[in-house]
N, C-alpha and C. Protein backbone atom coordinates (compact mmCIF):
# COMPACT_ATOMS: atom_id res chain seq x y z
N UNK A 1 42.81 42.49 99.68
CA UNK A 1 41.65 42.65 100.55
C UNK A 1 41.68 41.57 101.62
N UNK A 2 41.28 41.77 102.55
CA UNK A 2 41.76 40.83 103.87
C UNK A 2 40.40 40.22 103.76
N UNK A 3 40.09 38.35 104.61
CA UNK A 3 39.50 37.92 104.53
C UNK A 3 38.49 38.07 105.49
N UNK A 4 37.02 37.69 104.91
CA UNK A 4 35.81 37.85 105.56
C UNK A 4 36.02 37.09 106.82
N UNK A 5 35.50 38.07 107.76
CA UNK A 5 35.72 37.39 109.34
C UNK A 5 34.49 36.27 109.52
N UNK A 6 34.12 35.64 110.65
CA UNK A 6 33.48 34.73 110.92
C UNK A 6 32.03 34.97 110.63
N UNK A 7 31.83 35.70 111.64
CA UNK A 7 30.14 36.50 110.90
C UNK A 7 29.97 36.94 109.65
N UNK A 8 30.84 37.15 108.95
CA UNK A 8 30.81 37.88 107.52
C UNK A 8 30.29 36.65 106.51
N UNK A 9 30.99 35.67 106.69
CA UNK A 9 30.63 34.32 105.83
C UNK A 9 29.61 33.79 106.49
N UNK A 10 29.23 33.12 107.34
CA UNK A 10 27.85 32.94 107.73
C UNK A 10 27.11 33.78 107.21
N UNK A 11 26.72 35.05 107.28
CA UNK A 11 25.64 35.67 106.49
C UNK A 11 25.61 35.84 105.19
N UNK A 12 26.91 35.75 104.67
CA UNK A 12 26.92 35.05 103.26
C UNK A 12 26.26 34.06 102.77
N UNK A 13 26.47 32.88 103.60
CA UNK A 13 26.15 31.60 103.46
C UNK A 13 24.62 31.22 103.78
N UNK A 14 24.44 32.29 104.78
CA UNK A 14 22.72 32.27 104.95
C UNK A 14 21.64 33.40 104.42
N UNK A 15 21.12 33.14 103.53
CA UNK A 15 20.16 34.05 103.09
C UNK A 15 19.01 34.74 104.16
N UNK A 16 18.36 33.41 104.63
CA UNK A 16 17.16 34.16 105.99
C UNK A 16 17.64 34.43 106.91
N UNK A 17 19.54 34.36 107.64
CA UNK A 17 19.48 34.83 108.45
C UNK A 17 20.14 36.35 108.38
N UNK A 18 20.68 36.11 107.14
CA UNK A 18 20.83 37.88 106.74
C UNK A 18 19.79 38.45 106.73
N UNK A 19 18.71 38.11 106.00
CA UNK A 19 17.27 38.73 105.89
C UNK A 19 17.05 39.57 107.55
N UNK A 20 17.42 38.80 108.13
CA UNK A 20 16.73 38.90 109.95
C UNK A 20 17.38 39.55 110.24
N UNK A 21 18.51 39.67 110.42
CA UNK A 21 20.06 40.54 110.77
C UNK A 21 19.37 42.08 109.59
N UNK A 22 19.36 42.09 109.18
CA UNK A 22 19.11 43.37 108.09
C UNK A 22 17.80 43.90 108.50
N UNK A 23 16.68 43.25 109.11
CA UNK A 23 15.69 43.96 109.68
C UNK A 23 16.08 44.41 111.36
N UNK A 24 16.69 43.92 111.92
CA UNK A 24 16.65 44.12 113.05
C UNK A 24 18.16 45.15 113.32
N UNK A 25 18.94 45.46 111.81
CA UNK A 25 20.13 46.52 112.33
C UNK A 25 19.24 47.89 112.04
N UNK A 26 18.37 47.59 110.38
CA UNK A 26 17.42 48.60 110.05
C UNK A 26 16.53 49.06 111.82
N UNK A 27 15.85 48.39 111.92
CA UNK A 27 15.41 48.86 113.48
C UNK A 27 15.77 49.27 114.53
N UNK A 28 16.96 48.84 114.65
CA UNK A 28 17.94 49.03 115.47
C UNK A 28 18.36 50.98 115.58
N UNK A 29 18.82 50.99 114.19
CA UNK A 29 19.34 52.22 113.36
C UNK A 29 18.66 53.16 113.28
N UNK A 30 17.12 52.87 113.83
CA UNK A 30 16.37 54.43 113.68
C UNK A 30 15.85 54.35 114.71
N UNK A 31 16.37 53.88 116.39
CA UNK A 31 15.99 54.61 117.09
C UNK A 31 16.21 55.80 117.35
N UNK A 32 15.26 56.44 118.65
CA UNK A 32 15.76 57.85 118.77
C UNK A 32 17.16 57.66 119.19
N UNK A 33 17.88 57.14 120.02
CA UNK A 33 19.12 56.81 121.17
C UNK A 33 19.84 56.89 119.85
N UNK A 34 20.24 56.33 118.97
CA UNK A 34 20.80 55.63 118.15
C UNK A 34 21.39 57.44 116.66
N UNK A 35 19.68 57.87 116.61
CA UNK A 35 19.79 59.20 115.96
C UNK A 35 20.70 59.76 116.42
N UNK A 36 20.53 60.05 117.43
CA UNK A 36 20.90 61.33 118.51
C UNK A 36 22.94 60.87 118.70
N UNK A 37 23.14 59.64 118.68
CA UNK A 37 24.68 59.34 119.08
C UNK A 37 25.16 59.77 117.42
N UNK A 38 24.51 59.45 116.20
CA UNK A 38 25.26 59.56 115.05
C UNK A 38 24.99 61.18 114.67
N UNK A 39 23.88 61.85 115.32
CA UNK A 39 23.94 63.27 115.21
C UNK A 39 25.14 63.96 115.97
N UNK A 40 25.72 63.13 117.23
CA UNK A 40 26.53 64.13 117.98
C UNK A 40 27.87 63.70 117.41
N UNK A 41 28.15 62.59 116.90
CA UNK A 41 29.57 62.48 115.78
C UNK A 41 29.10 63.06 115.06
N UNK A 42 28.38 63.25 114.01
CA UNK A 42 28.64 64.54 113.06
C UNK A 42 28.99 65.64 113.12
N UNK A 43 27.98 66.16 114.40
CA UNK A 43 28.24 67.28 115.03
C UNK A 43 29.94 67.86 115.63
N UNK A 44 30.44 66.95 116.20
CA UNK A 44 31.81 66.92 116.45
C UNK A 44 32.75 67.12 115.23
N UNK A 45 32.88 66.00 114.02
CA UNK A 45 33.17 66.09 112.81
C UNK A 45 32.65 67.33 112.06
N UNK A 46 31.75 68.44 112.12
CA UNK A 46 31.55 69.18 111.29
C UNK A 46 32.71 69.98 112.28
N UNK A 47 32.29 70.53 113.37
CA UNK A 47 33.17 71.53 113.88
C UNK A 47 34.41 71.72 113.72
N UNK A 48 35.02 69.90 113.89
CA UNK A 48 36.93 70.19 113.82
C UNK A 48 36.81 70.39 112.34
N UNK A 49 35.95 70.48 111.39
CA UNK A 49 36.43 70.87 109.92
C UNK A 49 36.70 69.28 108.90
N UNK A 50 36.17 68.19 109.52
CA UNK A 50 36.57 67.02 108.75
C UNK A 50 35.07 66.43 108.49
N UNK A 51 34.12 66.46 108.67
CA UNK A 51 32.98 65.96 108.28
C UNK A 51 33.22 65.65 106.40
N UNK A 52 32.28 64.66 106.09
CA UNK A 52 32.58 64.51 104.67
C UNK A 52 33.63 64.70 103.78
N UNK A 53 35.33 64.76 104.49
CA UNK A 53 36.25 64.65 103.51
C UNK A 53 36.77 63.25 103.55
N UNK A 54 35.84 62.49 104.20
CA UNK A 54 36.96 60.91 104.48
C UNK A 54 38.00 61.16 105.98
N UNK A 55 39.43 60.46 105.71
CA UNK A 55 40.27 60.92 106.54
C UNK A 55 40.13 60.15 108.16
N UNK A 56 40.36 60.44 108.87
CA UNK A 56 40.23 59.68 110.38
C UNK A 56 38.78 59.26 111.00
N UNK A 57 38.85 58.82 111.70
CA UNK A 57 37.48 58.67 112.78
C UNK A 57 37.49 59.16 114.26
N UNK A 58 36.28 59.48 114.72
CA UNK A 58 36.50 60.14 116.03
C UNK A 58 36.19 59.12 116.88
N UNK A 59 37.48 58.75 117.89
CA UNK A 59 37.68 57.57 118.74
C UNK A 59 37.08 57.98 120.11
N UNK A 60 36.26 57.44 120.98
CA UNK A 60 35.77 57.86 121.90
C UNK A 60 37.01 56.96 123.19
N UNK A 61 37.45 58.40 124.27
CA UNK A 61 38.46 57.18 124.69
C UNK A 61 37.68 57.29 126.30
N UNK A 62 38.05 56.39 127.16
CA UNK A 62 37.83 56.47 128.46
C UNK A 62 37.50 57.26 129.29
N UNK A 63 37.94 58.33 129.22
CA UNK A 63 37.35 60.01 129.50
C UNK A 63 35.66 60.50 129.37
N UNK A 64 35.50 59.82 128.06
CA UNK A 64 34.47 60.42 127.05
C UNK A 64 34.48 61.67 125.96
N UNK A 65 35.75 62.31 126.18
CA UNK A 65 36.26 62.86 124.70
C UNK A 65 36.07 62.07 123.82
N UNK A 66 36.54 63.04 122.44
CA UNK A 66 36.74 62.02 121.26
C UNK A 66 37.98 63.06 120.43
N UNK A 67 38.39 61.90 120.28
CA UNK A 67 39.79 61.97 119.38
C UNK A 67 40.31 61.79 117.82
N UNK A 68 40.51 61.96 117.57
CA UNK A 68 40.76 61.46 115.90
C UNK A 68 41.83 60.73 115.88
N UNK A 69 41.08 59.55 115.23
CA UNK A 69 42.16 58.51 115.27
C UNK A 69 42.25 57.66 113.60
N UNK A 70 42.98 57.00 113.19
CA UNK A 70 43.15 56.27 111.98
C UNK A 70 41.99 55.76 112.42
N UNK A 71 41.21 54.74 111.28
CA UNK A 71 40.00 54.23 111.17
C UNK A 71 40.24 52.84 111.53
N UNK A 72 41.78 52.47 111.33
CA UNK A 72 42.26 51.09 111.03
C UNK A 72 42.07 50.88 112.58
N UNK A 73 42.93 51.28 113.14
CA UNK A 73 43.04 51.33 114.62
C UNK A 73 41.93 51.61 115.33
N UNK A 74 41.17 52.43 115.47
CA UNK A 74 39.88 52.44 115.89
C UNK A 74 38.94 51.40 116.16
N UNK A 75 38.79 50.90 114.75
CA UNK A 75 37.77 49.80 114.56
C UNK A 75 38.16 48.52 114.93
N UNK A 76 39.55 47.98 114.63
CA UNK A 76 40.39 46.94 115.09
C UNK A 76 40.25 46.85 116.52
N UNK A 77 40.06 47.66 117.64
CA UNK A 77 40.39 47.80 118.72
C UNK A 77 39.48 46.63 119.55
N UNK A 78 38.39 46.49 119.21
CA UNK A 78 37.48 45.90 120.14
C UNK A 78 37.92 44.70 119.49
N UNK A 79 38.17 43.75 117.94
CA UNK A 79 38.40 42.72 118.34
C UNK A 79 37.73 41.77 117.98
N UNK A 80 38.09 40.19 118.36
CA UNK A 80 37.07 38.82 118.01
C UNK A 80 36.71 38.97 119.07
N UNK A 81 37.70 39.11 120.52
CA UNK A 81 37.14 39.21 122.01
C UNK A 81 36.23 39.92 122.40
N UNK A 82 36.27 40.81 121.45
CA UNK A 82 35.12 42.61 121.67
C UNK A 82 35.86 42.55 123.14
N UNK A 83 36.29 42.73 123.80
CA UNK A 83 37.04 43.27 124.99
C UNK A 83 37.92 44.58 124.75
N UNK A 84 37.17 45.76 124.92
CA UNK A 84 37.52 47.26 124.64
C UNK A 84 38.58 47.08 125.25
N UNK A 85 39.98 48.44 124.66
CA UNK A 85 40.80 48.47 124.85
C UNK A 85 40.94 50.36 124.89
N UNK A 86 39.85 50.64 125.30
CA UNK A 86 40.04 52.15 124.64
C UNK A 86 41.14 52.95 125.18
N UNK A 87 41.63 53.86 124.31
CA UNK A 87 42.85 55.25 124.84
C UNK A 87 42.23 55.74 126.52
């Protein structure tokens, strides 16, 4: 298992500021904006036939398509820099 990145141990290490971080992703997570983007990946994922088997992720590239891509690669992409690199 690869090691906890920088933020990962800090909120380990801090109880109230996980507390804070956990109310404010919860809030975050049920806006409408927020519904509506994880409704239209599903939506995409049900159609090509991969919704709920596991398997790839749908990579949004420069265009604004979305692609299926490994998960590894996907998520890796943005980084410590977060400086997108998208397809």
């Amino acid at each position: 298992m690869a090691a906890k990145s920088r933020s990962a141990r800090y909120y380990a290490s801090n109880p109230k500021a996980r507390a804070k971080k956990k109310k404010y992703d919860t809030s975050y997570h049920s806006t409408p904006e927020r519904k509506k983007y994880r409704s239209e990946l599903n939506s995409a994922r049900r159609k090509r036939g991969i919704y709920g088997k596991g398997g790839g992720d749908l990579s949004h590239t420069k265009s604004g398509t979305l692609v299926r891509e490994s998960a590894s690669k996907n998520r890796a992409r943005n980084g410590a820099n977060r400086k997108s690199t998208k397809k």
